[in-house]
Protein backbone atom coordinates (compact mmCIF):
# COMPACT_ATOMS: atom_id res chain seq x y z
CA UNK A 1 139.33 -45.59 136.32
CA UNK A 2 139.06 -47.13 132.97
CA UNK A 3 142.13 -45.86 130.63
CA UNK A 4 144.07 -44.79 133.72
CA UNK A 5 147.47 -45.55 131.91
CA UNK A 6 146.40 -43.47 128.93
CA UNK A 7 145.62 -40.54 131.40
CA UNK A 8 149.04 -40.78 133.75
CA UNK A 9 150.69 -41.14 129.50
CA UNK A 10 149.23 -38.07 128.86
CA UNK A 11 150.03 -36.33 132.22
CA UNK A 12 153.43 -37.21 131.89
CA UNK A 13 153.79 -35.91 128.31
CA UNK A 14 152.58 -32.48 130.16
CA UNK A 15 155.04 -32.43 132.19
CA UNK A 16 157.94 -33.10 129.46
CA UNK A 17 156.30 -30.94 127.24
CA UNK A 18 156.33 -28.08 129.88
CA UNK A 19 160.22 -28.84 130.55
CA UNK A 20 160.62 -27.94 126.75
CA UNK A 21 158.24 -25.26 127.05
CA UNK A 22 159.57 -22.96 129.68
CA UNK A 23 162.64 -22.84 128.88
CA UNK A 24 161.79 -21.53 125.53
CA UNK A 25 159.08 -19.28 126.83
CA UNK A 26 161.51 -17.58 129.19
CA UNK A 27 163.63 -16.65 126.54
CA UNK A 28 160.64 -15.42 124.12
CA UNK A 29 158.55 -12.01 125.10
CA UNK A 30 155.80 -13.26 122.96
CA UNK A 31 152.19 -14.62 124.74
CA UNK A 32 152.25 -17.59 123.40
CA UNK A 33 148.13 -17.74 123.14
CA UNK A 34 147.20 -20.47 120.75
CA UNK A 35 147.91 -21.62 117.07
CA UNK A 36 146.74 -24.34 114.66
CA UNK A 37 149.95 -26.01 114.59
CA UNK A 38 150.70 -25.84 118.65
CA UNK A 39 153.96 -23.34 117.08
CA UNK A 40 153.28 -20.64 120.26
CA UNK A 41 156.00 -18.75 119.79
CA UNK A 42 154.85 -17.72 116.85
CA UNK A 43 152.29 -15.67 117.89
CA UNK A 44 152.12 -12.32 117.29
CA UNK A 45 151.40 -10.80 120.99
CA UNK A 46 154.07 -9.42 123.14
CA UNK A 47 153.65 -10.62 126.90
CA UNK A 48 153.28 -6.81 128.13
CA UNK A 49 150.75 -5.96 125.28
CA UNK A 50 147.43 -5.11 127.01
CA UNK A 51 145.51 -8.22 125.24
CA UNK A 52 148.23 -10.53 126.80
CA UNK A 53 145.73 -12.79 129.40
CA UNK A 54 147.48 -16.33 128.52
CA UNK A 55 151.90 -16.52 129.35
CA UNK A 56 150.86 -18.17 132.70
CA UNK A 57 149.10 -20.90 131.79
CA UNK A 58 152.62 -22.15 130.74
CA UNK A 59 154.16 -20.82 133.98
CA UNK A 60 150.95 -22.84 135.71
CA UNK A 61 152.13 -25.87 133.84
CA UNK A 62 155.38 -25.54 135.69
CA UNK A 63 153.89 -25.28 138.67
CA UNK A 64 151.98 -28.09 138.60
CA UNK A 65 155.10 -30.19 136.95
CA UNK A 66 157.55 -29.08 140.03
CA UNK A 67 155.07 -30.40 141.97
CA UNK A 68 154.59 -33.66 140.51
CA UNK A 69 158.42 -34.42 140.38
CA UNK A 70 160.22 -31.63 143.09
CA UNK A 71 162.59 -30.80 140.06
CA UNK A 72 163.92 -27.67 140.45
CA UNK A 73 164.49 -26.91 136.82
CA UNK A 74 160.76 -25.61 136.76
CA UNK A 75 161.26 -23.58 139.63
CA UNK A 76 164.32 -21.49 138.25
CA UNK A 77 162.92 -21.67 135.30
CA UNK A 78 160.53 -19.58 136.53
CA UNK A 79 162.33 -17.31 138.97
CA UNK A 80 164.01 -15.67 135.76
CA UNK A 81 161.66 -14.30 134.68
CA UNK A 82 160.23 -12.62 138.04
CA UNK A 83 161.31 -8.97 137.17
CA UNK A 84 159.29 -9.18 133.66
CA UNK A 85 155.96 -9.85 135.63
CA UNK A 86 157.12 -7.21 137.95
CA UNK A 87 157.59 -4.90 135.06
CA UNK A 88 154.51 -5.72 134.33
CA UNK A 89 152.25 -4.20 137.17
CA UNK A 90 154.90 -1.60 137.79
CA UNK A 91 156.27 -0.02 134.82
CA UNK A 92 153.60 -1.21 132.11
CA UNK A 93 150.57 -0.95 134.81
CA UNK A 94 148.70 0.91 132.45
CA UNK A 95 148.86 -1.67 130.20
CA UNK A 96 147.07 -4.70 132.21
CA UNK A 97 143.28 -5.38 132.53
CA UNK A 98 141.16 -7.57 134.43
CA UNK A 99 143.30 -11.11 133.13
CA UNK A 100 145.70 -10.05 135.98
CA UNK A 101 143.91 -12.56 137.95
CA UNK A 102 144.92 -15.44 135.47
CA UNK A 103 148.30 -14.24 134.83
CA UNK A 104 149.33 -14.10 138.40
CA UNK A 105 147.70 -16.64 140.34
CA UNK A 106 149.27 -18.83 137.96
CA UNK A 107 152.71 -17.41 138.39
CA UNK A 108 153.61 -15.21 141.33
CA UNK A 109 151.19 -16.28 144.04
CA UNK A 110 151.24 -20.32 142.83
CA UNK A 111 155.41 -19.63 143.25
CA UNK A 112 155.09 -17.62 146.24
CA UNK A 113 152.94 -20.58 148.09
CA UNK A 114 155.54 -23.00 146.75
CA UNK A 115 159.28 -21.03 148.17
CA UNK A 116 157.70 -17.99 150.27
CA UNK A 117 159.36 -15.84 148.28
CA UNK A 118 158.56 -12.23 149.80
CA UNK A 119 159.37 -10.58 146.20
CA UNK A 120 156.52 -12.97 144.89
CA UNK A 121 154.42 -11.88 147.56
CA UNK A 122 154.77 -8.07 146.46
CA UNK A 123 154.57 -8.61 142.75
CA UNK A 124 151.01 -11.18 143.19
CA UNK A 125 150.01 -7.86 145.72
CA UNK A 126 150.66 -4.97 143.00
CA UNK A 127 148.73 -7.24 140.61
CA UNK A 128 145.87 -7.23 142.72
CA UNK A 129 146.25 -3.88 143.25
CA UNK A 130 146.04 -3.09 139.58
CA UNK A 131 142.93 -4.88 139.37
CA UNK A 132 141.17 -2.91 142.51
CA UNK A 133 141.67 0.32 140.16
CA UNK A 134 139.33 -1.13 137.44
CA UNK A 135 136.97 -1.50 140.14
CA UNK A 136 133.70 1.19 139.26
CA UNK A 137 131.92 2.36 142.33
CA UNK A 138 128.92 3.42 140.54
CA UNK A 139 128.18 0.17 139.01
CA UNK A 140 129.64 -2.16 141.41
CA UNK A 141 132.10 -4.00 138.97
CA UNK A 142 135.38 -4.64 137.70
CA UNK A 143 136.06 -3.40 133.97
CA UNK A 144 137.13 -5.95 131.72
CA UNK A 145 139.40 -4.80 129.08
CA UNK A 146 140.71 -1.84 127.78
CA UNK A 147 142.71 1.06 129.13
CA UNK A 148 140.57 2.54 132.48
CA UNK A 149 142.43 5.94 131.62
CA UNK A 150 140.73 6.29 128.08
CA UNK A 151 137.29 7.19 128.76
CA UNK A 152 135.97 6.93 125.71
CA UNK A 153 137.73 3.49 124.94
CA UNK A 154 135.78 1.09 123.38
CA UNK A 155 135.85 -1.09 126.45
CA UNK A 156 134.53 1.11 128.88
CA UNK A 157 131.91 0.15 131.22
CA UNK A 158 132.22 -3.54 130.02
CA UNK A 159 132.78 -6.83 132.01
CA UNK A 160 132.45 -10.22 130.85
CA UNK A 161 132.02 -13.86 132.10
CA UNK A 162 135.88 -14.65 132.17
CA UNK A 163 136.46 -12.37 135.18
CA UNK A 164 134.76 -14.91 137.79
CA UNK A 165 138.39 -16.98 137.27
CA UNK A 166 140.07 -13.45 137.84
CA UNK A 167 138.63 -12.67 141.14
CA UNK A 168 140.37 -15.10 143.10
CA UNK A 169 143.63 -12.93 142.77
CA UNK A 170 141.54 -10.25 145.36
CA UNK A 171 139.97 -13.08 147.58
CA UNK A 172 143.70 -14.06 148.13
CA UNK A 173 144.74 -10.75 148.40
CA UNK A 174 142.59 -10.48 151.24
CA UNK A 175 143.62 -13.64 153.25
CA UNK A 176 147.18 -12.36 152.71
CA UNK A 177 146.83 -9.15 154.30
CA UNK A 178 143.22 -8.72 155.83
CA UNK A 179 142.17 -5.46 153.79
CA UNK A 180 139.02 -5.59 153.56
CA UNK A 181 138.72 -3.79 150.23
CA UNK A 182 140.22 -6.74 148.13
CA UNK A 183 137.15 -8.90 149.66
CA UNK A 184 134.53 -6.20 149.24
CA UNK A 185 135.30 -5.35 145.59
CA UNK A 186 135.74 -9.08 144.57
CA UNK A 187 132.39 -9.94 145.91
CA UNK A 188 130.56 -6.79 144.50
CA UNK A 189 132.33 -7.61 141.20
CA UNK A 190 130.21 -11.08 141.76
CA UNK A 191 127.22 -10.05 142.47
CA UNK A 192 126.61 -8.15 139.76
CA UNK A 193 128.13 -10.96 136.92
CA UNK A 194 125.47 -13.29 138.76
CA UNK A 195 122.64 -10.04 138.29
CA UNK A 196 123.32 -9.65 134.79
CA UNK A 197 125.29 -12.17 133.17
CA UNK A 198 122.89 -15.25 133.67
CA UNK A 199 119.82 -15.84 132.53
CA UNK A 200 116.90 -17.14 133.71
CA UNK A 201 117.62 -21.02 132.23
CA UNK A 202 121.25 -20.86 133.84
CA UNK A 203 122.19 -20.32 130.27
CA UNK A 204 125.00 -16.89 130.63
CA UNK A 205 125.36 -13.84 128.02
CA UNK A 206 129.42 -13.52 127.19
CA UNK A 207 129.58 -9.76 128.33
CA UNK A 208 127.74 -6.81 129.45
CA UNK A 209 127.73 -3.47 129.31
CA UNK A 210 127.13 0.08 131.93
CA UNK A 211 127.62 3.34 131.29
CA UNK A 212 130.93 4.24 133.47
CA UNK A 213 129.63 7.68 135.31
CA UNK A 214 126.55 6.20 136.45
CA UNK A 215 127.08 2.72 136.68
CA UNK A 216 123.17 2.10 134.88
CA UNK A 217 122.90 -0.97 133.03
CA UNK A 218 123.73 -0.27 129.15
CA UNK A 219 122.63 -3.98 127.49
CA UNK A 220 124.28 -7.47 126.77
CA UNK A 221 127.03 -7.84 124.29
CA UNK A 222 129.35 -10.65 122.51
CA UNK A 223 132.80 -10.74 122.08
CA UNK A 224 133.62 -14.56 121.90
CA UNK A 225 130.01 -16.18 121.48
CA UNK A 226 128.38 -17.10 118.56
CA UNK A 227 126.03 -13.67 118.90
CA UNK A 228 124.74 -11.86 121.65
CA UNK A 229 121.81 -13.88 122.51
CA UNK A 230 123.58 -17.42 121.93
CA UNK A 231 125.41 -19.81 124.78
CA UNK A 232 128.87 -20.07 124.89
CA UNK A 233 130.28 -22.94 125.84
CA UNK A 234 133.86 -21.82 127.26
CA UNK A 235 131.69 -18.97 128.87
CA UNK A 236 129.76 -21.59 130.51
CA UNK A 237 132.88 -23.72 131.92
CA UNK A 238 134.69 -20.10 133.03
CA UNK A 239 131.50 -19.71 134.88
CA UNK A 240 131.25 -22.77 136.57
CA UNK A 241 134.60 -23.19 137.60
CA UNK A 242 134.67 -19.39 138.72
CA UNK A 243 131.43 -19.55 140.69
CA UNK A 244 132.99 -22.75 142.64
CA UNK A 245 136.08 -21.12 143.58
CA UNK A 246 133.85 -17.49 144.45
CA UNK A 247 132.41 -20.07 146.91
CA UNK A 248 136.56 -21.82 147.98
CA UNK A 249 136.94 -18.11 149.48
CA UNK A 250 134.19 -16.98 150.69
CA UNK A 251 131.51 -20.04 151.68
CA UNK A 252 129.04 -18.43 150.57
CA UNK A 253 126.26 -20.85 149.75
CA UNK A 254 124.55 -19.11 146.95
CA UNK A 255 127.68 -19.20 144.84
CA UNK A 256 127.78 -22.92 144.77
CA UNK A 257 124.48 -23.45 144.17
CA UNK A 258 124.52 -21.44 141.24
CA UNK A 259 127.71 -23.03 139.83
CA UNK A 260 125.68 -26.13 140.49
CA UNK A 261 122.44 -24.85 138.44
CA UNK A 262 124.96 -24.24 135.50
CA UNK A 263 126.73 -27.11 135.69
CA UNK A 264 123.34 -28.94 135.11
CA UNK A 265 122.61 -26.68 132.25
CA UNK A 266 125.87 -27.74 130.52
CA UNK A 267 125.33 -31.59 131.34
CA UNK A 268 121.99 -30.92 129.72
CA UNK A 269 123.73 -29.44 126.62
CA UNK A 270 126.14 -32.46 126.21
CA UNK A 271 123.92 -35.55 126.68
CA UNK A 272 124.70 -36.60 123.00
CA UNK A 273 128.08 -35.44 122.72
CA UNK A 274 130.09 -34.88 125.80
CA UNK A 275 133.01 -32.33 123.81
CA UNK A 276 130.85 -29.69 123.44
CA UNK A 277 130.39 -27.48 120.24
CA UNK A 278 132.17 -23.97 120.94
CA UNK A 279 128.19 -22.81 121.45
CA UNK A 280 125.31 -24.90 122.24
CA UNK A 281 123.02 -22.12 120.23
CA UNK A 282 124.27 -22.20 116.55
CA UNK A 283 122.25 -21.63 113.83
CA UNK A 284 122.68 -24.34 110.69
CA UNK A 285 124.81 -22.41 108.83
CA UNK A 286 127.28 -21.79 112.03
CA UNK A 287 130.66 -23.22 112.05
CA UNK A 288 129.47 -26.48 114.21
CA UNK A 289 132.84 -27.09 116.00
CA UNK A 290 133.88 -28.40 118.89
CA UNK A 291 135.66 -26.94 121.98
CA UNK A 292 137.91 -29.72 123.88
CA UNK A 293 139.03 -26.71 125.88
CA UNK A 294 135.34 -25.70 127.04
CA UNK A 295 135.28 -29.36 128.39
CA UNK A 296 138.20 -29.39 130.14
CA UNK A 297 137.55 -26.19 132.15
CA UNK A 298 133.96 -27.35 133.15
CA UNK A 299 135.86 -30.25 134.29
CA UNK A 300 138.13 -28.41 136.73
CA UNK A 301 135.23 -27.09 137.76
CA UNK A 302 133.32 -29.89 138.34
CA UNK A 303 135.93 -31.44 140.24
CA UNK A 304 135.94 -28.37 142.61
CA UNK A 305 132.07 -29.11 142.96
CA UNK A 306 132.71 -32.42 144.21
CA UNK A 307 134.85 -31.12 147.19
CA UNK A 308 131.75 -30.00 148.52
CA UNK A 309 128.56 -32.02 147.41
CA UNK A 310 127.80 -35.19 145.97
CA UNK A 311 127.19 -35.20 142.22
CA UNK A 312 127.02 -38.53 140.68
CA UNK A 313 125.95 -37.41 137.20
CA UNK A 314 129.49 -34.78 137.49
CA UNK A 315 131.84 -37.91 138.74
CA UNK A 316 130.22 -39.70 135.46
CA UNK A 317 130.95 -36.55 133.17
CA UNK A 318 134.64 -36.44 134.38
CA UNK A 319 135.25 -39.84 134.17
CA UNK A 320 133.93 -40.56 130.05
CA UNK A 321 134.99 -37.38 129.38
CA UNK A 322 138.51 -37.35 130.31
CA UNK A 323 138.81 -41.01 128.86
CA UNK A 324 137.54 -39.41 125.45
CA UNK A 325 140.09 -36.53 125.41
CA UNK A 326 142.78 -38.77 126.24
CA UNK A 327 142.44 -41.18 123.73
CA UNK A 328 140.92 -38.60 121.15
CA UNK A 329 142.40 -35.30 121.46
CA UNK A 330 145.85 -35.64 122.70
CA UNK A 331 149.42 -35.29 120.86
CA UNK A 332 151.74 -37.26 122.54
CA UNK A 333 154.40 -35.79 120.16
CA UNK A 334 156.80 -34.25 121.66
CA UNK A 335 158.02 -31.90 118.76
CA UNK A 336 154.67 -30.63 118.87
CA UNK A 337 154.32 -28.13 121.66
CA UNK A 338 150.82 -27.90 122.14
CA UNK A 339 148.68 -31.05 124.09
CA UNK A 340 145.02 -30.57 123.62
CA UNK A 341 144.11 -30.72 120.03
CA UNK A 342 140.62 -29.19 118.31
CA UNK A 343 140.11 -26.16 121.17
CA UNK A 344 137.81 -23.46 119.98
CA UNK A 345 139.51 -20.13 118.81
CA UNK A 346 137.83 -16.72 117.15
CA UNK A 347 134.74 -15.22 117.59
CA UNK A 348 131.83 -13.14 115.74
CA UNK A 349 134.27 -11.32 114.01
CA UNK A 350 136.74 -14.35 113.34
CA UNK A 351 135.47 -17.32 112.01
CA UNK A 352 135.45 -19.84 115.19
CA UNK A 353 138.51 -22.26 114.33
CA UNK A 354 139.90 -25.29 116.57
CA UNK A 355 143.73 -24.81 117.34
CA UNK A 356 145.60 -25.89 120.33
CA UNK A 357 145.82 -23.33 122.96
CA UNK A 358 147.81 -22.33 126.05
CA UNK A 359 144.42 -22.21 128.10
CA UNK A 360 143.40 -26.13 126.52
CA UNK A 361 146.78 -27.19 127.59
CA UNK A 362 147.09 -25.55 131.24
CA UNK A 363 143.07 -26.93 132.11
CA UNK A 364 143.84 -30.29 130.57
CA UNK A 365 146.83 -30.61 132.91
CA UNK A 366 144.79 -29.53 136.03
CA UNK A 367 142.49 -31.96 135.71
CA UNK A 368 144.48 -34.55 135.36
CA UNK A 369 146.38 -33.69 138.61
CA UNK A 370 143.40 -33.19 140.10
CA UNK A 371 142.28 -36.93 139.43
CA UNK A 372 145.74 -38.53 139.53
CA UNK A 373 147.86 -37.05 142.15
CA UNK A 374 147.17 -35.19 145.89
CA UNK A 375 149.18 -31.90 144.52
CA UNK A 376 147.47 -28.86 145.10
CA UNK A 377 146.41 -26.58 142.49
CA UNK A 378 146.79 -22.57 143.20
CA UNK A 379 143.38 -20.78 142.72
């Protein structure tokens, strides 16, 4: 691969900028979600607030960074901190939502298939527990956000693209213990984001909305596009690389075919520039921004595509587009904590911003293990 010395630079400044990271994460309660200036700790989100969804994309980092070098610095790094994620799902359970999937795939189960760790085992099992209970029998689907307790909360009833990377906690749930339910519930959850969440073209809506005592359809809705009719691009990538990994578990050929459709709906949208804008609908007077983390994703996802079918067009895509980022939007900089630079934050209410983010970071580190190294990733 052209560049290939930029892209091992660049995965080895993940890796030393992970050592650095954990160890200041694991003394710090806050999330650690994005800023401008790659300062995490400085944002203002404790990890067992209910919005918390990113803390493990730095424990993911370790992960991957143990098992690139076998140091076990990362890996008692991480053990210290086992009781707060157990905290989490035990003693804060009410305050978790359907981001359990990303928070502890990329902690407790990817440590528990490292060690075997029984605890981990328990902890990654009361997470997916937690998520079952936001499971709605009426409408067939997992709730998104808010509290499932408050009826009336101004969540209720909704789900949202995002949760096709969260159901992957159940699907390995089920091949841990063989109950049934984690399976059923994941795959329900599925079918109905694939019913309602994508359009005709491929292109997706961000969220949706059903009334929670009758499970009816309610209407679309936006939290993170540009408006409720537009095409996210991170919504698009979460969707692709979900879809793939709905397909890792289950075989089910529909699922891949579909991530397939969509990935050839976002190659469409990128033909001039492959770093998409944070939406591929904006109107002129939009902020017309890109998203380095919306490419990154769709990579990951693209690579899991390739597992299973031939896709020269994809190879092509990962290849110039990972040779961009790494010689564009990289910072090598070592007092900077954050890696991917000019990732898409904010949304219809918050003027769309780039920043460097915990999510750009983690994705931009998968993929490049993915195309550099045999490691295994954890989803």
């Amino acid at each position: 691969m052209k560049n290939y010395n930029k892209l091992e630079m660049t995965l080895d400044t993940c890796v030393e900028k992970t050592r650095i990271n954990i160890n200041d994460l694991v003394n710090s309660f806050t999330s650690w979600s994005f800023d401008e200036e790659g300062k995490y700790e400085r944002f203002n989100e404790n990890f067992f607030d209910i919005g918390n969804w990113t803390t493990s994309f730095f424990t993911g980092m370790a992960l991957l960074s143990y098992e690139i070098t076998k140091d076990t610095y990362f890996l008692q790094k991480l053990f210290s901190i086992k009781d707060r994620y157990k905290d989490k799902v035990e003693k804060y359970w009410y305050n978790t939502m359907h981001d359990l999937g990303f928070l502890y795939i990329l902690y407790s189960v990817g440590l528990y298939k490292i060690t075997g760790d029984n605890d981990l085992r328990n902890i990654s099992l009361r997470a997916a527990d937690e998520l079952l209970k936001r499971f709605n029998i009426k409408g067939n689907f997992i709730q998104a956000w808010g509290n499932i307790n408050k009826l009336d909360d101004q969540y209720s009833g909704l789900i949202i693209v995002d949760s096709l990377m969260n159901v992957p906690l159940l699907f390995w749930a089920f091949e841990e213990t063989n109950v049934k339910i984690y399976f059923d519930v994941a795959k329900a959850h599925v079918e109905t984001v694939i019913k309602y969440l994508v359009r005709d073209d491929y292109s997706l809506y961000h969220a949706y909305r059903f009334n929670i005592f009758t499970g009816e359809p309610i209407q679309p809705e936006n939290y993170c596009g540009f408006n409720v009719d537009s095409h996210w691009a991170r919504g698009t990538a979460w969707a692709i690389y979900g879809l793939a990994l709905c397909y890792k578990h289950t075989k089910e050929e529909k699922y891949l075919d579909l991530s397939i459709k969509i990935a050839e709906k976002y190659l469409e949208n990128t033909k001039e520039n492959l770093i998409p804008k944070w939406d591929f609908k904006l109107t002129a007077d939009a902020p017309h921004i890109v998203d380095t983390s919306a490419a990154v994703i769709a990579m990951c996802g693209f690579d899991e595509i390739l597992k299973y079918r031939s896709m020269p067009k994809v190879e092509e895509y990962i290849k110039n587009t990972l040779e961009i980022i790494c010689e564009e939007y990289v910072n090598l900089d070592l007092s900077c904590r954050g890696i991917l630079k000019d990732a898409q934050v904010g949304d219809k209410v918050k003027i769309a911003k780039n920043a460097y983010t915990s999510w750009g970071d983690y994705f931009l580190m998968e993929i490049l293990v993915r195309r550099l190294t045999k490691c295994e990733v954890f989803w």
